[in-house]
Each structure stands twice: as structure tokens, then as C-alpha cells.
C-alpha atoms as a PDB file:
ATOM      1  CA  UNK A   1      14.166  14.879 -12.632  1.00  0.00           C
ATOM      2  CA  UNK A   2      11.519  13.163 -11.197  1.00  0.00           C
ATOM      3  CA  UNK A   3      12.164   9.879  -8.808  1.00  0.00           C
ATOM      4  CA  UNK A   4      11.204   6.358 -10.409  1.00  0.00           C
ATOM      5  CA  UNK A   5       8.419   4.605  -8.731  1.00  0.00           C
ATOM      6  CA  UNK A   6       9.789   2.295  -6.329  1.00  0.00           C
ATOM      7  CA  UNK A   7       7.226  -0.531  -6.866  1.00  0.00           C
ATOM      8  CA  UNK A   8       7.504  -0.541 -10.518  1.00  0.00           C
ATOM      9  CA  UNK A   9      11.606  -0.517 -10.157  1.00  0.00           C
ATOM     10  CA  UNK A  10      11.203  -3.471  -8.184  1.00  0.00           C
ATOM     11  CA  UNK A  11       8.475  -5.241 -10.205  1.00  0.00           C
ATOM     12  CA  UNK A  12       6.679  -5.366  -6.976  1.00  0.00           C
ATOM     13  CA  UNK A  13       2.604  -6.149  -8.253  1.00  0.00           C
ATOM     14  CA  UNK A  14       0.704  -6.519  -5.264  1.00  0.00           C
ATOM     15  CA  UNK A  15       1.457  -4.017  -1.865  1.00  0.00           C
ATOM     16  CA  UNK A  16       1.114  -6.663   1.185  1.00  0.00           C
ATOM     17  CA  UNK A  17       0.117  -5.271   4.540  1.00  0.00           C
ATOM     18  CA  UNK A  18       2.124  -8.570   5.659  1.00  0.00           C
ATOM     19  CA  UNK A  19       5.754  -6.749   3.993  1.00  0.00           C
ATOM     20  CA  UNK A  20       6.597  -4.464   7.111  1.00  0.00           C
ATOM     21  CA  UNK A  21       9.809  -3.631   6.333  1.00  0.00           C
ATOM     22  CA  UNK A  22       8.715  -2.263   2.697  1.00  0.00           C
ATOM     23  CA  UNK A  23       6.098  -0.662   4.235  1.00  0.00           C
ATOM     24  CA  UNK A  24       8.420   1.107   7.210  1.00  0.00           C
ATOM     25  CA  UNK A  25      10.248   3.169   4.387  1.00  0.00           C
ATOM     26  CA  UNK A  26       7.315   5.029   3.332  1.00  0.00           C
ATOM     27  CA  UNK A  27       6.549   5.820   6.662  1.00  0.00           C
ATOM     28  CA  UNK A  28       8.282   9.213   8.735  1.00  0.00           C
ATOM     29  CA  UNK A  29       9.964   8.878  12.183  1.00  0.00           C
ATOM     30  CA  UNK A  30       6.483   9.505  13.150  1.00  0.00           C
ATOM     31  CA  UNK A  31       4.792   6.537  11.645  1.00  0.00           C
ATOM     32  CA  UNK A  32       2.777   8.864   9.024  1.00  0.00           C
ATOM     33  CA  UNK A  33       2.772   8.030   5.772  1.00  0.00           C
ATOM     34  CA  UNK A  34       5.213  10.548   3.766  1.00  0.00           C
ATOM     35  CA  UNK A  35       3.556  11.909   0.462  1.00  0.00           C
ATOM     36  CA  UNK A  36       3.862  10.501  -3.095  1.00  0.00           C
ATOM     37  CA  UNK A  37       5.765  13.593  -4.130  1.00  0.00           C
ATOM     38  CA  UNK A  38       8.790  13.065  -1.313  1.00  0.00           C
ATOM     39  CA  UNK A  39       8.576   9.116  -2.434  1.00  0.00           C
ATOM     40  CA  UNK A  40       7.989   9.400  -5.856  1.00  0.00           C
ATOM     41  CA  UNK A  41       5.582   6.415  -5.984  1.00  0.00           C
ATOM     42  CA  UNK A  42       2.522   6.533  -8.605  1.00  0.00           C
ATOM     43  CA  UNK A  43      -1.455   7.534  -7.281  1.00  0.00           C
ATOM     44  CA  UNK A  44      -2.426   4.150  -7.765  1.00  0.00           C
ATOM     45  CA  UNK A  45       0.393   2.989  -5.991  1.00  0.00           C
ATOM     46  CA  UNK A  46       0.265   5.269  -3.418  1.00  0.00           C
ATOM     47  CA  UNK A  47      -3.346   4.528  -2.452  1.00  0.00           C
ATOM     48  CA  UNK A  48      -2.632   0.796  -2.485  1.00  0.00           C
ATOM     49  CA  UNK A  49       0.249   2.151   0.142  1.00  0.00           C
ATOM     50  CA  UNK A  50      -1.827   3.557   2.343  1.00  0.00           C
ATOM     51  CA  UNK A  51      -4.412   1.092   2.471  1.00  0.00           C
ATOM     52  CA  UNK A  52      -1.699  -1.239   3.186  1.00  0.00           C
ATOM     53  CA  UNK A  53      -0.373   0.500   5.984  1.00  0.00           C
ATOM     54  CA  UNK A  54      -4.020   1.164   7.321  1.00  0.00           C
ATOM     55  CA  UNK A  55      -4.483  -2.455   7.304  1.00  0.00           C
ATOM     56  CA  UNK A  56      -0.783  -3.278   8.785  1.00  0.00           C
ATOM     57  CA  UNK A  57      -2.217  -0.476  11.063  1.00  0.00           C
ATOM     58  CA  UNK A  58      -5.429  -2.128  12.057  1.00  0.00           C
ATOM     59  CA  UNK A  59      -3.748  -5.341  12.233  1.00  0.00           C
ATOM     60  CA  UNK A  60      -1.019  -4.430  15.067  1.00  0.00           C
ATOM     61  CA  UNK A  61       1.931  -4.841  12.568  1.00  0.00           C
ATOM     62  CA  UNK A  62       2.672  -1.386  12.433  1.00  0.00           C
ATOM     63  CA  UNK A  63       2.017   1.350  15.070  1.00  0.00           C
ATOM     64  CA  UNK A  64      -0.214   4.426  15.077  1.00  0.00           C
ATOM     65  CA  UNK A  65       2.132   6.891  16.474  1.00  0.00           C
ATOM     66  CA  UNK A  66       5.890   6.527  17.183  1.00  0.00           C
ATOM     67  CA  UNK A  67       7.043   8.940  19.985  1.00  0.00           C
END
């Protein structure tokens, strides 16, 4: 059975680099960005995702590497 994408379960349009805490669960204790087939998000979603978190990234919301 295959997961249900979590941003169409949540009618969630747009992926804001602003939303850390949606962001944080796609990310590993790591801070890398777990694959769409752990997740179970969609392509298009997914490379919206990681754009987002690139951005968040970029921006100092979210770190590069977690120790």
C-alpha cells in the first residue's frame, strides 16, 4: 500500500521555505532531505520540497548539517 501524499492530504498548494516546521519532517536527523519513496510525497511535490528546503537552506532558516 503505498503512503498518501502528505501535501495533497493536507490541501497544502504552495511549499513555503518560510513553513519550517513542515519542512523539518522531511528532513533526517541529519538535516538531508529523506527520499520521496520513505515520504511518500509526489515528484512534483518533492522537487518543490527540495527547492524549499534549499531556499530555507540558503536563507539561514534551516541548517546544512546537524551533528
Amino acid at each position: 500500500m503505498k503512503k498518501q501524499c502528505f501535501f495533497s492530504q493536507n490541501n497544502i498548494q504552495h511549499i513555503d521555505y518560510k513553513d519550517v516546521d513542515i519542512l523539518k519532517k522531511f528532513l533526517n536527523p541529519h538535516a538531508r532531505i529523506i527520499s520521496k519513496k520513505k515520504t511518500g510525497v509526489t515528484s512534483k511535490n518533492q522537487r518543490k520540497l527540495s527547492l524549499a528546503v534549499k531556499r530555507a537552506r540558503f536563507m539561514g532558516l534551516l541548517p546544512f548539517v546537524s551533528r
